[in-house]
N, C-alpha and C. Protein backbone atom coordinates (compact mmCIF):
# COMPACT_ATOMS: atom_id res chain seq x y z
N UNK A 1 -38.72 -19.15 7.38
CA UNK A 1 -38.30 -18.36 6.23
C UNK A 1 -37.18 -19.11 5.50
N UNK A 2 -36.94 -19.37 4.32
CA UNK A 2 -36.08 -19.87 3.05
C UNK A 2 -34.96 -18.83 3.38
N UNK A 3 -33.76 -19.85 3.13
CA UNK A 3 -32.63 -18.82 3.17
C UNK A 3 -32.63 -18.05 2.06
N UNK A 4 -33.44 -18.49 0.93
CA UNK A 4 -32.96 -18.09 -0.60
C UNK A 4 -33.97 -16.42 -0.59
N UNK A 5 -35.08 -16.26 0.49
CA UNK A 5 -35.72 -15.30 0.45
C UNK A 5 -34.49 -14.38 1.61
N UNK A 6 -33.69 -15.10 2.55
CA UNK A 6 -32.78 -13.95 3.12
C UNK A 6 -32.15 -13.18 2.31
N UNK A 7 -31.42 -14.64 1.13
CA UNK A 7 -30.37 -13.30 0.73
C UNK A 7 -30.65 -12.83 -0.98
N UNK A 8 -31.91 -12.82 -1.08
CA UNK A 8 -32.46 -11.80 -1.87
C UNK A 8 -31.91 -10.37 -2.05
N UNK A 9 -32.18 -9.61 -0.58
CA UNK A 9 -31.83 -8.34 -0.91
C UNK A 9 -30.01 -8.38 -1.25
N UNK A 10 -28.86 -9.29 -1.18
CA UNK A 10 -27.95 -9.00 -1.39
C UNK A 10 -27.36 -9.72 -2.59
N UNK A 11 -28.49 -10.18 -3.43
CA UNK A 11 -27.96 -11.04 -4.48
C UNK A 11 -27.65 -9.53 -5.68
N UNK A 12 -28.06 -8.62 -5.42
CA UNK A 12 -27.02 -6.99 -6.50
C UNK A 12 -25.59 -7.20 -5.71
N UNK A 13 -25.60 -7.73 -5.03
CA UNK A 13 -24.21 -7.80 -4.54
C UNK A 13 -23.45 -8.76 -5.25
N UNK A 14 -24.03 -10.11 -5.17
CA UNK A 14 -23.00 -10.87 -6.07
C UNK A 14 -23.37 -11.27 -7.16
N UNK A 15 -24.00 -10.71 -8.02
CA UNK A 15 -24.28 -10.27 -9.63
C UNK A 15 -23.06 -9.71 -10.22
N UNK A 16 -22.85 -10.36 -10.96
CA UNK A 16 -21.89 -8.82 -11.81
C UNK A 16 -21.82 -7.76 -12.11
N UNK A 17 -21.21 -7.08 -12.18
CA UNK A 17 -21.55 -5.38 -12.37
C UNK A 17 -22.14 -5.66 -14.09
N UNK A 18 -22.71 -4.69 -14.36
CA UNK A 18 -23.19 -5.16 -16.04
C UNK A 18 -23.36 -3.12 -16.10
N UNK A 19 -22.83 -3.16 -17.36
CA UNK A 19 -23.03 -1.69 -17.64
C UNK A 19 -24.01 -1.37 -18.78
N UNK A 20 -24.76 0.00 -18.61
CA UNK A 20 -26.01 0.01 -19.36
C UNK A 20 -25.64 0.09 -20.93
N UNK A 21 -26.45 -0.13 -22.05
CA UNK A 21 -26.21 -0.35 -23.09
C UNK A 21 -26.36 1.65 -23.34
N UNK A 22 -24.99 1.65 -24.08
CA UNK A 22 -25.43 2.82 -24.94
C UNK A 22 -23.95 3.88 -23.93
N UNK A 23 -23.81 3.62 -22.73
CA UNK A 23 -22.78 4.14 -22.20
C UNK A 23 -21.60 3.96 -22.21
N UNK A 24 -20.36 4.35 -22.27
CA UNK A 24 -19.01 3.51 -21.75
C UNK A 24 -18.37 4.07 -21.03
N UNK A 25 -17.10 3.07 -20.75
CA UNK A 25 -17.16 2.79 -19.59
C UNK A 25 -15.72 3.32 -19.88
N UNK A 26 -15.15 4.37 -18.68
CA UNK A 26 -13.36 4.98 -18.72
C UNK A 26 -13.08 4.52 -18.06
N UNK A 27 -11.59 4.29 -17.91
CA UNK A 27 -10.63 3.99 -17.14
C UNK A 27 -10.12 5.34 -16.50
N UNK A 28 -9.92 5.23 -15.00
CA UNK A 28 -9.61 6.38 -14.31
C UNK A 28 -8.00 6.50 -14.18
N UNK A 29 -7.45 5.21 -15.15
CA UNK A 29 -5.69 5.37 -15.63
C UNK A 29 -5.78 5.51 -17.21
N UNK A 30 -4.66 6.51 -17.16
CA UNK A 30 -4.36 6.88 -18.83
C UNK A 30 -3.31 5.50 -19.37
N UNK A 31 -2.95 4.89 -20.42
CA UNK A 31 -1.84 3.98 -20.50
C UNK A 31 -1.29 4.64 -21.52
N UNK A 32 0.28 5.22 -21.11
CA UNK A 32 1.07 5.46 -22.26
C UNK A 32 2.17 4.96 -22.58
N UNK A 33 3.03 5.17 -23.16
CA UNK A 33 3.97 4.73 -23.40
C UNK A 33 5.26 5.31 -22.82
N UNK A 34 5.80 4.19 -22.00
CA UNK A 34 7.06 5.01 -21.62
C UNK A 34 8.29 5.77 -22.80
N UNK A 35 8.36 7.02 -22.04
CA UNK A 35 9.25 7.90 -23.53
C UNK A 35 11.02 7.30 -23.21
N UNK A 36 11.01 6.21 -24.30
CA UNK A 36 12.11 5.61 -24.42
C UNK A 36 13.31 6.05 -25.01
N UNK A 37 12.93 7.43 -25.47
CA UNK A 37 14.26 7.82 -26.25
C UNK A 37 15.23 8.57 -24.79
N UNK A 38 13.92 9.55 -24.36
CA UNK A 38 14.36 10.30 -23.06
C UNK A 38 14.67 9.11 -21.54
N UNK A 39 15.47 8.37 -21.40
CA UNK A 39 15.62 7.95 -20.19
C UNK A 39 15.78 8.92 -18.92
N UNK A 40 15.12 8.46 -17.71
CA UNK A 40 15.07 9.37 -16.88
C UNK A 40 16.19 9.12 -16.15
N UNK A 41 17.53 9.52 -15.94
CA UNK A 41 19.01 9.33 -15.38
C UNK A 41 18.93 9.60 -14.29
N UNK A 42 18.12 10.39 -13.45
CA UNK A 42 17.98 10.20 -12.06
C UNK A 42 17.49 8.94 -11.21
N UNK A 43 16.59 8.61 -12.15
CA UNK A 43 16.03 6.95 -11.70
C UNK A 43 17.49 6.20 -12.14
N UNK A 44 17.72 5.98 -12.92
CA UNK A 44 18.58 4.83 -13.19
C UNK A 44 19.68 4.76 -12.56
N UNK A 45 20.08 6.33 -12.06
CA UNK A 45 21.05 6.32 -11.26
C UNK A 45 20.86 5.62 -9.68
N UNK A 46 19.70 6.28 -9.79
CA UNK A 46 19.53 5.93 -7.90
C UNK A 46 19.10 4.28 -8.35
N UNK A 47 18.63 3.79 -9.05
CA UNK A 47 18.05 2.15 -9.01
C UNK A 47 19.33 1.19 -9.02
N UNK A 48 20.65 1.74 -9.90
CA UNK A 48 21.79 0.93 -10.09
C UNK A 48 22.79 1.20 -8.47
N UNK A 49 22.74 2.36 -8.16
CA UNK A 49 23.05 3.22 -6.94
C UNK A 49 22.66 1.80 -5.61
N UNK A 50 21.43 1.68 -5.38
CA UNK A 50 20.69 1.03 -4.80
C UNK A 50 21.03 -0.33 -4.68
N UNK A 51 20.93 -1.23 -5.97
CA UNK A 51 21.32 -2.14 -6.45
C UNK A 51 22.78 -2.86 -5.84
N UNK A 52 23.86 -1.55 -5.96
CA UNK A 52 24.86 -2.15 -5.85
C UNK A 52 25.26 -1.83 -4.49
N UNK A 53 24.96 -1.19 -3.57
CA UNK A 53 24.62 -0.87 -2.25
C UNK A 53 24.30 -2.09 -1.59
N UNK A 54 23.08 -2.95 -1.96
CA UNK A 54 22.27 -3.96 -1.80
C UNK A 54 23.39 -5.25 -1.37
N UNK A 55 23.75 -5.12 -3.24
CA UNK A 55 24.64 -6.71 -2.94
C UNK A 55 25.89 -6.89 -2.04
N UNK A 56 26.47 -5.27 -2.03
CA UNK A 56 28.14 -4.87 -1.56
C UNK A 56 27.48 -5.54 0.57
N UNK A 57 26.47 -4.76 0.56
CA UNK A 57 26.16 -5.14 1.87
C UNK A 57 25.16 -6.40 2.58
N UNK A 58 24.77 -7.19 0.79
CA UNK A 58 24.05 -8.73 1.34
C UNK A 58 26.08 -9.95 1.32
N UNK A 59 26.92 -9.08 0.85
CA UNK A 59 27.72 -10.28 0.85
C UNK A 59 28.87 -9.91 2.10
N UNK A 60 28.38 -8.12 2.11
CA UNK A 60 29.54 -8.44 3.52
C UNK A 60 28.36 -9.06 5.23
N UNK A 61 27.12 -9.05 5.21
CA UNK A 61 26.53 -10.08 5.88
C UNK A 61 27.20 -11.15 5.80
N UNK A 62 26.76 -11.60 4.90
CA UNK A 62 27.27 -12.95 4.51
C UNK A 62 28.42 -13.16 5.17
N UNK A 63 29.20 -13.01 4.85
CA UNK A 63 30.77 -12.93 5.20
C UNK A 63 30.87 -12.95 6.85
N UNK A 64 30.03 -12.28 7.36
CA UNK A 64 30.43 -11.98 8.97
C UNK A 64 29.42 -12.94 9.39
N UNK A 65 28.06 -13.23 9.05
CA UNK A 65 27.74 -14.79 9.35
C UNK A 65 28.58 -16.18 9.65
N UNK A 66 29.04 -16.37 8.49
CA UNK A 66 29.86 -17.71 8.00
C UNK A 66 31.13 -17.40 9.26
N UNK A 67 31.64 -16.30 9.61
CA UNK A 67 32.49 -15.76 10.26
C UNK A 67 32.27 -16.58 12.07
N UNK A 68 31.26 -16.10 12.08
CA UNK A 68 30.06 -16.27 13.82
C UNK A 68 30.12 -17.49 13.48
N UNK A 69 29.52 -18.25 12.87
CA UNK A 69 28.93 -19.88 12.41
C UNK A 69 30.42 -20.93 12.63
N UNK A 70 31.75 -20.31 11.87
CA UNK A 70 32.65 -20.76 12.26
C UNK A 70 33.49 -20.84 13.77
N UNK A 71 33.33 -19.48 14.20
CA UNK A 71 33.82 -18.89 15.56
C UNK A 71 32.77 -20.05 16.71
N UNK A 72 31.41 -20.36 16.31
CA UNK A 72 30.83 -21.21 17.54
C UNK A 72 30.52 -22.24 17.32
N UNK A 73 31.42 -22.74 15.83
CA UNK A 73 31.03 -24.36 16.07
C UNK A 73 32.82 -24.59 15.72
N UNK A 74 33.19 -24.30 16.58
CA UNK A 74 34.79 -24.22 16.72
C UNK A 74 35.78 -24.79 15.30
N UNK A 75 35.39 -23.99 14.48
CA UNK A 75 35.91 -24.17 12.90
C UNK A 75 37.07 -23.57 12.64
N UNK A 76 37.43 -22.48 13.72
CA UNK A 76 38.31 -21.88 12.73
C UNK A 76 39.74 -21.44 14.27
């Protein structure tokens, strides 16, 4: 048997989808526009909130790293 007769039955598989003439086709997302006059202040609060949470506690890491790193390669 020809491989090309195996994969016959799955060549609807890698065809393209093609849509029938005369139908169309929706999107099951709406796209709108974010309402820019109304900012939502609960988000922005908690995102800047977050934000500065983030860095206050990536630099006191930091800080107590460099701290250890000095303490065991007898730096300080």
């Amino acid at each position: 048997m020809a491989p090309s007769t195996l994969l016959r039955p799955f060549s609807g598989l890698l065809a393209p989808a093609r849509l029938r003439s005369g139908l169309l086709a929706r999107s099951k997302f709406y796209v709108r526009e974010p309402p820019n006059s109304k900012p939502d202040w609960l988000k922005v609060g908690l995102t800047l909130g977050t934000t500065a949470f983030l860095w206050v506690y990536l630099i006191k890491q930091h800080n107590e790293d460099v701290l250890e790193y000095k303490r065991r390669n007898g730096l300080e």
